[in-house]
Protein backbone atom coordinates (compact mmCIF):
# COMPACT_ATOMS: atom_id res chain seq x y z
CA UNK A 1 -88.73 55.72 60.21
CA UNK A 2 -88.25 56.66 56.15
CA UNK A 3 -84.99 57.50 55.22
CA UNK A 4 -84.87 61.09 53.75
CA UNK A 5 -81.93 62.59 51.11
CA UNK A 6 -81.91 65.51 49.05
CA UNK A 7 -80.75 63.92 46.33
CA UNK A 8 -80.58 60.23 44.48
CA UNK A 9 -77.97 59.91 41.85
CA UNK A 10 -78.92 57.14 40.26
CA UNK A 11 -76.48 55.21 37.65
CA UNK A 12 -74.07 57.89 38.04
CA UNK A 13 -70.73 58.54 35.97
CA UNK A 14 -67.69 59.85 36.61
CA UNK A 15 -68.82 63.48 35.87
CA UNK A 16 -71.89 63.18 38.71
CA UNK A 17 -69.07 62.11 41.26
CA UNK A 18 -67.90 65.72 41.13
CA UNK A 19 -70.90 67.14 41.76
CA UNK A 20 -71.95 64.12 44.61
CA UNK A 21 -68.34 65.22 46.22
CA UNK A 22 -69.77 69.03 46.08
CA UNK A 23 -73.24 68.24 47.50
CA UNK A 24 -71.49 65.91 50.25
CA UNK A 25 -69.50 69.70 51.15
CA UNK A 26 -72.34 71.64 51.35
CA UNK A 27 -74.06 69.64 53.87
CA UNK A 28 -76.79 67.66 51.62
CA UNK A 29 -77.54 64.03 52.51
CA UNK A 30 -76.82 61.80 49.24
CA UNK A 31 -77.90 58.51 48.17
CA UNK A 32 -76.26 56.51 45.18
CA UNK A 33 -78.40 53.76 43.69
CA UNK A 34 -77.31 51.55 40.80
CA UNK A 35 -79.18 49.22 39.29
CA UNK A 36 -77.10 46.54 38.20
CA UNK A 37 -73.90 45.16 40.01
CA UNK A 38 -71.11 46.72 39.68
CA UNK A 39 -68.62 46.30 36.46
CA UNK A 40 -66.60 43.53 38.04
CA UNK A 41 -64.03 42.94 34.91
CA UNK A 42 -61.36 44.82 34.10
CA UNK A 43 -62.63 47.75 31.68
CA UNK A 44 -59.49 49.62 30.68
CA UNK A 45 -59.03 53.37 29.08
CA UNK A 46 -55.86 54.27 27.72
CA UNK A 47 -54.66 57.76 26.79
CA UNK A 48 -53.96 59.31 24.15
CA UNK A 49 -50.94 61.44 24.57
CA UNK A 50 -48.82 61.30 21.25
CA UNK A 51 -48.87 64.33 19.41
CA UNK A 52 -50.68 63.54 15.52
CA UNK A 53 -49.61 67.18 14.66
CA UNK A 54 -47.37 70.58 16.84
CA UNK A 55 -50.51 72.47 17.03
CA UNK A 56 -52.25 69.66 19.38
CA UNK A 57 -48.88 69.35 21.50
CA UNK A 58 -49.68 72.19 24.21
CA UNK A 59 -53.52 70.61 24.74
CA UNK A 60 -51.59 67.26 25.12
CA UNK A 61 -49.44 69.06 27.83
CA UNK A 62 -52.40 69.86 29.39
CA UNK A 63 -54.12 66.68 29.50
CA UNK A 64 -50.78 65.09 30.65
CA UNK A 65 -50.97 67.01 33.67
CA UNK A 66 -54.62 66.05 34.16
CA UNK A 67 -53.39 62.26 34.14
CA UNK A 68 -50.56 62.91 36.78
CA UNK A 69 -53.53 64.24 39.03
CA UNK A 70 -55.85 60.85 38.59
CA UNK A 71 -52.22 58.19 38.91
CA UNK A 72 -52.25 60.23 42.34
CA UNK A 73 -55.46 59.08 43.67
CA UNK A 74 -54.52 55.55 43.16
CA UNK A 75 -51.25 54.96 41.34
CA UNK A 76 -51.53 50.84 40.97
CA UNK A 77 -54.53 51.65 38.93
CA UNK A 78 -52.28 52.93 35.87
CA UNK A 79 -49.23 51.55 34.03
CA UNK A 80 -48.00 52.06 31.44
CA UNK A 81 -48.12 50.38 27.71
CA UNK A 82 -46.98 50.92 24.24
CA UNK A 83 -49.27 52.01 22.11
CA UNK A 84 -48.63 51.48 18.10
CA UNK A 85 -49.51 54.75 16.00
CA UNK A 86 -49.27 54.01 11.94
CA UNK A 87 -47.08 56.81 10.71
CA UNK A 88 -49.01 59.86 9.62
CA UNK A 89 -46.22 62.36 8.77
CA UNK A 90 -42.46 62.49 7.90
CA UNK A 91 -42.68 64.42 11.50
CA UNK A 92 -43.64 61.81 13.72
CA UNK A 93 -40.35 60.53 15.00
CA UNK A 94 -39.51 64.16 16.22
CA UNK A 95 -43.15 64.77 17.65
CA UNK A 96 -42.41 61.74 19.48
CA UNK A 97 -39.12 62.41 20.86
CA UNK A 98 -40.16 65.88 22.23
CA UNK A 99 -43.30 63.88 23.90
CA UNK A 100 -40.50 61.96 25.27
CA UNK A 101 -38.99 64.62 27.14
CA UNK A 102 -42.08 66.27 28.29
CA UNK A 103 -44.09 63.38 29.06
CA UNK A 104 -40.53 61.67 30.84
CA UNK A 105 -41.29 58.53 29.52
CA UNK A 106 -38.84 56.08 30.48
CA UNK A 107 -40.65 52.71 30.18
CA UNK A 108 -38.76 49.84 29.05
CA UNK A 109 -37.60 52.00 26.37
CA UNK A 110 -38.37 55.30 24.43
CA UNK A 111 -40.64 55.65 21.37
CA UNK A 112 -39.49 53.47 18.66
CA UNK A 113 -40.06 54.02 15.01
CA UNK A 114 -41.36 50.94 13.59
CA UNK A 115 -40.34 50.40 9.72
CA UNK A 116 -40.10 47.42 7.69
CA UNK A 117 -36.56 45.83 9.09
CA UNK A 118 -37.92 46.21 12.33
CA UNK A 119 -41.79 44.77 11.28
CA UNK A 120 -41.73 41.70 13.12
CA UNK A 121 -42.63 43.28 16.24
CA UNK A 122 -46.01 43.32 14.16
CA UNK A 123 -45.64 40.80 12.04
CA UNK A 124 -49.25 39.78 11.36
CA UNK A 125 -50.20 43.58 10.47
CA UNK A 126 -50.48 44.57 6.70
CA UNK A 127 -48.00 46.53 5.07
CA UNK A 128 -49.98 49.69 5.52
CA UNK A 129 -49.10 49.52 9.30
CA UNK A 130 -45.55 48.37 8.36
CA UNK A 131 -44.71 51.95 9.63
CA UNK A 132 -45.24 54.13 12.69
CA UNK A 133 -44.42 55.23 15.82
CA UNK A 134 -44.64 52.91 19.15
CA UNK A 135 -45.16 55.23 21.78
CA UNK A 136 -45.55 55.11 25.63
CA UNK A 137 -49.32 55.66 26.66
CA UNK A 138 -51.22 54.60 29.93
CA UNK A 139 -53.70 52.34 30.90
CA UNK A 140 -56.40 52.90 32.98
CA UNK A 141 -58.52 50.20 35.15
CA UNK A 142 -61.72 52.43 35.09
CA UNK A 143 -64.03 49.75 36.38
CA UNK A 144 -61.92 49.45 39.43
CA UNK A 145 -61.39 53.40 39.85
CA UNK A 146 -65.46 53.52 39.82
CA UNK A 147 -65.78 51.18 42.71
CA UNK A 148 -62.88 52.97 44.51
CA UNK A 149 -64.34 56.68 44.11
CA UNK A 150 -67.35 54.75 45.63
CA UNK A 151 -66.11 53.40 48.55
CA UNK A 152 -64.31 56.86 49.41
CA UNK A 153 -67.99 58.17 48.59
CA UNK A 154 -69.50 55.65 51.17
CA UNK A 155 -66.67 56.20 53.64
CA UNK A 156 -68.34 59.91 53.62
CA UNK A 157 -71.82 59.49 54.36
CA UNK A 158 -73.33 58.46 51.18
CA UNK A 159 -75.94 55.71 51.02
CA UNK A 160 -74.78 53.47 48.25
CA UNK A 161 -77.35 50.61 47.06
CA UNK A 162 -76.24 48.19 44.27
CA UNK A 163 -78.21 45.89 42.18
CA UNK A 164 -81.76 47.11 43.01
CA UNK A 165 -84.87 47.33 41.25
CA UNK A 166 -87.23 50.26 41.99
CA UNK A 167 -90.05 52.30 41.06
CA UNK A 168 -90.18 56.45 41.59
CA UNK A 169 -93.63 57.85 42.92
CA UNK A 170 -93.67 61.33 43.34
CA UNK A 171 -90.31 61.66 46.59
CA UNK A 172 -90.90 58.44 47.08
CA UNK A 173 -88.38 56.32 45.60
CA UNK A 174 -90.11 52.47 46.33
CA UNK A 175 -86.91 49.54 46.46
CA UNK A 176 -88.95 46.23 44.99
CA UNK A 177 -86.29 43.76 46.47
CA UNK A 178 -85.63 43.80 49.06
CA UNK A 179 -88.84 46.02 50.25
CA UNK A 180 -87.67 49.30 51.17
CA UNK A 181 -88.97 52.97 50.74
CA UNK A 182 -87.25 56.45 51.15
CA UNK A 183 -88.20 59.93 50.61
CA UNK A 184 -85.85 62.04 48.31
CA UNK A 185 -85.72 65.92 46.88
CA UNK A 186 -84.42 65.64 43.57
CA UNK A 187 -83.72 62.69 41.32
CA UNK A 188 -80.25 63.07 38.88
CA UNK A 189 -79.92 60.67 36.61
CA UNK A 190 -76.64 59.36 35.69
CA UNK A 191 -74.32 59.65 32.12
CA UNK A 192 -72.97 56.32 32.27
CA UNK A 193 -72.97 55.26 28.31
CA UNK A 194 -73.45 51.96 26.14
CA UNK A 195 -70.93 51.78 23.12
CA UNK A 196 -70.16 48.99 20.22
CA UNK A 197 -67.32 47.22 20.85
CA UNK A 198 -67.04 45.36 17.66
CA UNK A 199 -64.94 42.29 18.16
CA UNK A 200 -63.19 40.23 15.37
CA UNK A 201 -61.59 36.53 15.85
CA UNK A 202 -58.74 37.71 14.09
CA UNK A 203 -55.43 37.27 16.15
CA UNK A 204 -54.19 40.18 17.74
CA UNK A 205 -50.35 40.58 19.57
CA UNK A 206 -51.06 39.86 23.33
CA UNK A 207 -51.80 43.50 24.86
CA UNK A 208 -51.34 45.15 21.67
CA UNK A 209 -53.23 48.53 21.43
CA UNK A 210 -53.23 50.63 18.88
CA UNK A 211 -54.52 54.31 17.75
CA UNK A 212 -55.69 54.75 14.07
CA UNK A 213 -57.20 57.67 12.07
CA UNK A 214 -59.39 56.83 9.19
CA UNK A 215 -61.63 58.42 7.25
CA UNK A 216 -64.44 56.63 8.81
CA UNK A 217 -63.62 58.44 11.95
CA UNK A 218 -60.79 57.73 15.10
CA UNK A 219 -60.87 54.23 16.49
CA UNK A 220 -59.52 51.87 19.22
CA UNK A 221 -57.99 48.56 18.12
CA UNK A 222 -56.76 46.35 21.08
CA UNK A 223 -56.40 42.97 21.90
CA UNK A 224 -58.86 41.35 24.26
CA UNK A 225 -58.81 37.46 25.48
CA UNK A 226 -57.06 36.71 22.35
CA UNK A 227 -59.51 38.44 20.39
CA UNK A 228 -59.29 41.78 18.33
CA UNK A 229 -61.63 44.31 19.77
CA UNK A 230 -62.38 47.90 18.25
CA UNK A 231 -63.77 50.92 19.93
CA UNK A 232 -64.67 53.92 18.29
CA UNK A 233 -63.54 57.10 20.17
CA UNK A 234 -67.47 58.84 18.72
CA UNK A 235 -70.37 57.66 20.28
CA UNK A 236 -71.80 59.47 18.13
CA UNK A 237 -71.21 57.29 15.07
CA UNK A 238 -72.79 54.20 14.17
CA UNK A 239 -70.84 51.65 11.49
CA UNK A 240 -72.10 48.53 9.51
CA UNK A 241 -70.93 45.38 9.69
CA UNK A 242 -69.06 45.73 6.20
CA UNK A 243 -67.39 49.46 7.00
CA UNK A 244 -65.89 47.44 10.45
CA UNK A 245 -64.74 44.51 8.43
CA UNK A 246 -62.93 46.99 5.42
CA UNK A 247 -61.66 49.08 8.40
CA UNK A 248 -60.19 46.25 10.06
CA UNK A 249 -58.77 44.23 6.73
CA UNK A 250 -56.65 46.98 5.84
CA UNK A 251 -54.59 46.25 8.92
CA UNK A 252 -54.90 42.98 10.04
CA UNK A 253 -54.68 39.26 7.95
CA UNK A 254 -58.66 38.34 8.86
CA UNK A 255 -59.83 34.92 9.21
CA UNK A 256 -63.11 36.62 7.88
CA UNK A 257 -65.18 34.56 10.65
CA UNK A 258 -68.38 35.71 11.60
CA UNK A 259 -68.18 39.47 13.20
CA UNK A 260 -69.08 39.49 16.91
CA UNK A 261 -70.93 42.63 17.78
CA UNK A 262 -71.19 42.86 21.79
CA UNK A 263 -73.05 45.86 23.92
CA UNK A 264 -70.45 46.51 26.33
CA UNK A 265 -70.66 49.40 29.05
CA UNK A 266 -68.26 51.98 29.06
CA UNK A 267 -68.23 54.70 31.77
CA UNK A 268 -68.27 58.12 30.52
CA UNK A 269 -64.46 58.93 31.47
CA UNK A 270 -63.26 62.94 31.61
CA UNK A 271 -60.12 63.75 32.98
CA UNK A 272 -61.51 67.30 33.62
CA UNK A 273 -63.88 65.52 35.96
CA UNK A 274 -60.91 63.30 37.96
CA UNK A 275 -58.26 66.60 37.84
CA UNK A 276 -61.26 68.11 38.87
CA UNK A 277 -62.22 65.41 41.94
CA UNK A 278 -58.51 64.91 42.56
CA UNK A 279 -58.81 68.68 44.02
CA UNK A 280 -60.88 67.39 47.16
CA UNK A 281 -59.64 63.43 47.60
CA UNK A 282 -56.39 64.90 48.74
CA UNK A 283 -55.53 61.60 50.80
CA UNK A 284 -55.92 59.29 47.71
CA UNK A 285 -58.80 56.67 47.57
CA UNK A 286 -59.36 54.09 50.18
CA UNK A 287 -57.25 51.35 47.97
CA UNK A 288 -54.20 53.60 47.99
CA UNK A 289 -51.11 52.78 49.48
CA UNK A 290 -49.78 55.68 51.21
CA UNK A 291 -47.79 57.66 50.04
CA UNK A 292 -46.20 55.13 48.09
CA UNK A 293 -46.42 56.76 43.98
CA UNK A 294 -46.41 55.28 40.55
CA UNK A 295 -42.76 55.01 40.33
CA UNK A 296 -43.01 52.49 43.57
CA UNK A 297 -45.47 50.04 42.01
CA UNK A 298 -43.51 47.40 40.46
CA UNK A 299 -41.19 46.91 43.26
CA UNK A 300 -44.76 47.02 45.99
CA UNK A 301 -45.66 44.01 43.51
CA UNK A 302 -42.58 41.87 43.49
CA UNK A 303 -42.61 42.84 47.62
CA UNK A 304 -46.06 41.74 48.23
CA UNK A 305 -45.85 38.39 45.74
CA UNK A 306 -43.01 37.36 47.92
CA UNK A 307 -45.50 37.08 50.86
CA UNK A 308 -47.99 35.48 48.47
CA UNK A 309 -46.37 33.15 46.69
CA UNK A 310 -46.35 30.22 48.86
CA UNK A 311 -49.82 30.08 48.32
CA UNK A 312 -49.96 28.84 45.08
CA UNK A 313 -50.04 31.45 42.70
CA UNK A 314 -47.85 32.67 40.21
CA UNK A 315 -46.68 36.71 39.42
CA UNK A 316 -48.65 37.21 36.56
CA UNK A 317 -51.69 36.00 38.32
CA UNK A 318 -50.98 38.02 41.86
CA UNK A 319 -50.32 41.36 39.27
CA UNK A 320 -53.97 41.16 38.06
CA UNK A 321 -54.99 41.01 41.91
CA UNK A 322 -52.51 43.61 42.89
CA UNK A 323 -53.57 46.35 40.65
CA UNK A 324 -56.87 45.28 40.88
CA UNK A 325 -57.30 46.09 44.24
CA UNK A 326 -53.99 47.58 45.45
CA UNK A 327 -53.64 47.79 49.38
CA UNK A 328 -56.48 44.88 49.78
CA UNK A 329 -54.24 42.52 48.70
CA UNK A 330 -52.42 42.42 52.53
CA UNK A 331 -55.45 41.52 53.61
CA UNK A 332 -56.63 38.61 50.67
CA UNK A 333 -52.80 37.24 51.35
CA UNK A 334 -54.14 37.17 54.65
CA UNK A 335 -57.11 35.18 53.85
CA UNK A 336 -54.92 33.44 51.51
CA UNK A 337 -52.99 31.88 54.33
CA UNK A 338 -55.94 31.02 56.40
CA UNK A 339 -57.47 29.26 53.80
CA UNK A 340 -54.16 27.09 52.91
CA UNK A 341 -54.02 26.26 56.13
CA UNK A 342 -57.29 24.52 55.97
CA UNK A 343 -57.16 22.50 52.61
CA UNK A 344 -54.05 22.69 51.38
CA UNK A 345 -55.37 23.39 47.35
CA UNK A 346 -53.68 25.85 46.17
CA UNK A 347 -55.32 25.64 42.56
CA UNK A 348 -59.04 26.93 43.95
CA UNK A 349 -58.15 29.52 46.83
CA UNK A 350 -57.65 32.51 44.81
CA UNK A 351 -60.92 32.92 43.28
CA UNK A 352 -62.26 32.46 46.69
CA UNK A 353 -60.15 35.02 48.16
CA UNK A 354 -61.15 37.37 45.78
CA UNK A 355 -64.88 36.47 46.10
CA UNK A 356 -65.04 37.27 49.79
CA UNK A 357 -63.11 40.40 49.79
CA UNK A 358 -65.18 41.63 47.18
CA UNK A 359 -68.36 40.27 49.42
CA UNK A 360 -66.58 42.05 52.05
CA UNK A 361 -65.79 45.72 50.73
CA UNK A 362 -67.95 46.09 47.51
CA UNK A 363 -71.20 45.39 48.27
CA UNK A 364 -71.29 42.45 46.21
CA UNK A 365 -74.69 40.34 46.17
């Protein structure tokens, strides 16, 4: 017997999510198709919080807020990290210390004002960043809160396929491999966007991220594998190889190798849409744990690497896995354990652990 739903979302965004979660409440049957496999690297957003002027500080408030609503649904998702702002005003330091207080931003330490005695934090900027304000943002795994909204998605009735080809005729929507048909209503197609992550081989400070305003537009600068990777915050905009390169050589020492332009997918990320979905996930997502909250994260970590460690790997390498998948990781230290137990290499297990959970949970092909 064909399969029948009233509606295929097909490559959908965070923005369709809302709406699947409404059509799941009102009774429809939904199916989720995506064409490719899922994003499995780590794609990271990071806010935007610091105030560039007092007349944007009540909307920042407001987005704050927002943020506090998304760390909720899965808190090991988002930490925090320092985020370098060149200085734009005389008033920077006190927007910053107000965004302190509001924000309570207590990591490591408070926004610091970066001037020239205090430069080699940055040392291989130019002199026109030689100033600023290093402020406390946060970081968000987006890739892995995608697959997590879709696993609480599938825990709820929704058909999810990944990594399928298909053809549409008429309500029939026709899978070519494997060889499957089903009958649907209404097809919505998904938001999910392709932006230009322009990527220079200049070095960059390990995880430094940084915010700057130019006259070509807003921009993204972060470091990336060693590499210095810029986003622009317009998709909107498009930008030649030279206006990248001038952009880029007025803050950074460039070895003026050849530019790397790579097509990189970035989801379409509101926090309207997650305040929004947070409204009706009101038990977090399904790699939550408990009711355990951002403030408990670090100490979960160091908790959960004591199990782990006498498998063979080291902190920094469990943290990737542990806020890459969050309450999973009891059972890949599980697997962990079996598998040590059988060859006794330490070196290889890891990956493997992480292959077959993913095989396991994430309909990976």
């Amino acid at each position: 017997m064909t399969a029948r739903f009233d509606f295929a979302y097909i490559n959908p965004g965070f923005d369709n999510f809302v709406s699947i979660e409404r059509k799941i409440k009102e009774g429809f049957n939904v199916v989720i198709i995506i064409e490719n496999d899922l994003q499995r690297e780590d794609n990271f957003y990071t806010t935007q919080f610091y105030p560039f002027s007092a007349f944007v500080f009540k909307n920042r408030i407001k987005q704050y807020n927002k943020m506090k609503n998304l760390v909720k649904l899965a808190p090991h998702l988002v930490r925090s990290q320092k985020v370098f702002y060149p200085d734009y005003s005389l008033n920077s330091k006190y927007y910053a210390i107000i965004a302190d207080y509001f924000f309570e931003n207590t990591y490591q330490f408070k926004s610091q004002t970066i001037s020239k005695g205090t430069r080699s934090i940055f040392s291989n900027l130019r002199m026109t960043a030689s100033r600023g304000i290093y402020f406390q943002e946060y970081t968000v795994n987006i890739s892995r809160f995608y697959i997590e909204v879709l696993k609480y998605l599938h825990k709820t009735g929704v058909e999810v396929f990944v990594n399928c080809s298909f053809k549409l005729d008429g309500e029939k929507l026709i899978f070519i491999a494997p060889a499957k048909e089903i009958q649907i209503s209404q097809v919505i197609w998904g938001n999910n966007l392709q932006k230009n992550i322009y990527e220079f081989s200049t070095e960059a400070p390990r995880k430094f991220s940084m915010f700057v305003n130019d006259s070509l537009g807003k921009f993204r600068f972060k470091e990336d594998n060693g590499y210095l990777q810029v986003e622009p915050m317009s998709d909107l905009e498009s930008y030649s190889k030279s206006d990248m390169m001038a952009l880029v050589g007025s803050y950074f020492q460039l070895n003026f190798g050849e530019l790397q332009v790579k097509k990189k997918n970035i989801f379409q990320f509101s926090l309207n849409a997650l305040s929004s979905l947070y409204t009706s996930i009101t038990k977090g997502l399904p790699c939550t744990f408990g009711n355990a909250d951002f403030g408990d994260m670090f100490e979960l970590c160091r908790e959960k690497f004591d199990l782990a460690k006498q498998c063979g790997i080291s902190f920094p390498e469990f943290q990737v896995l542990f806020h890459r998948y969050g309450e999973g990781i009891d059972e890949m230290i599980e697997i962990a354990y079996e598998k040590i137990n059988e060859r006794r290499d330490s070196e290889s297990i890891w990956a493997d652990v992480e292959s077959e959970y993913q095989k396991k949970y994430e309909w990976k092909i």
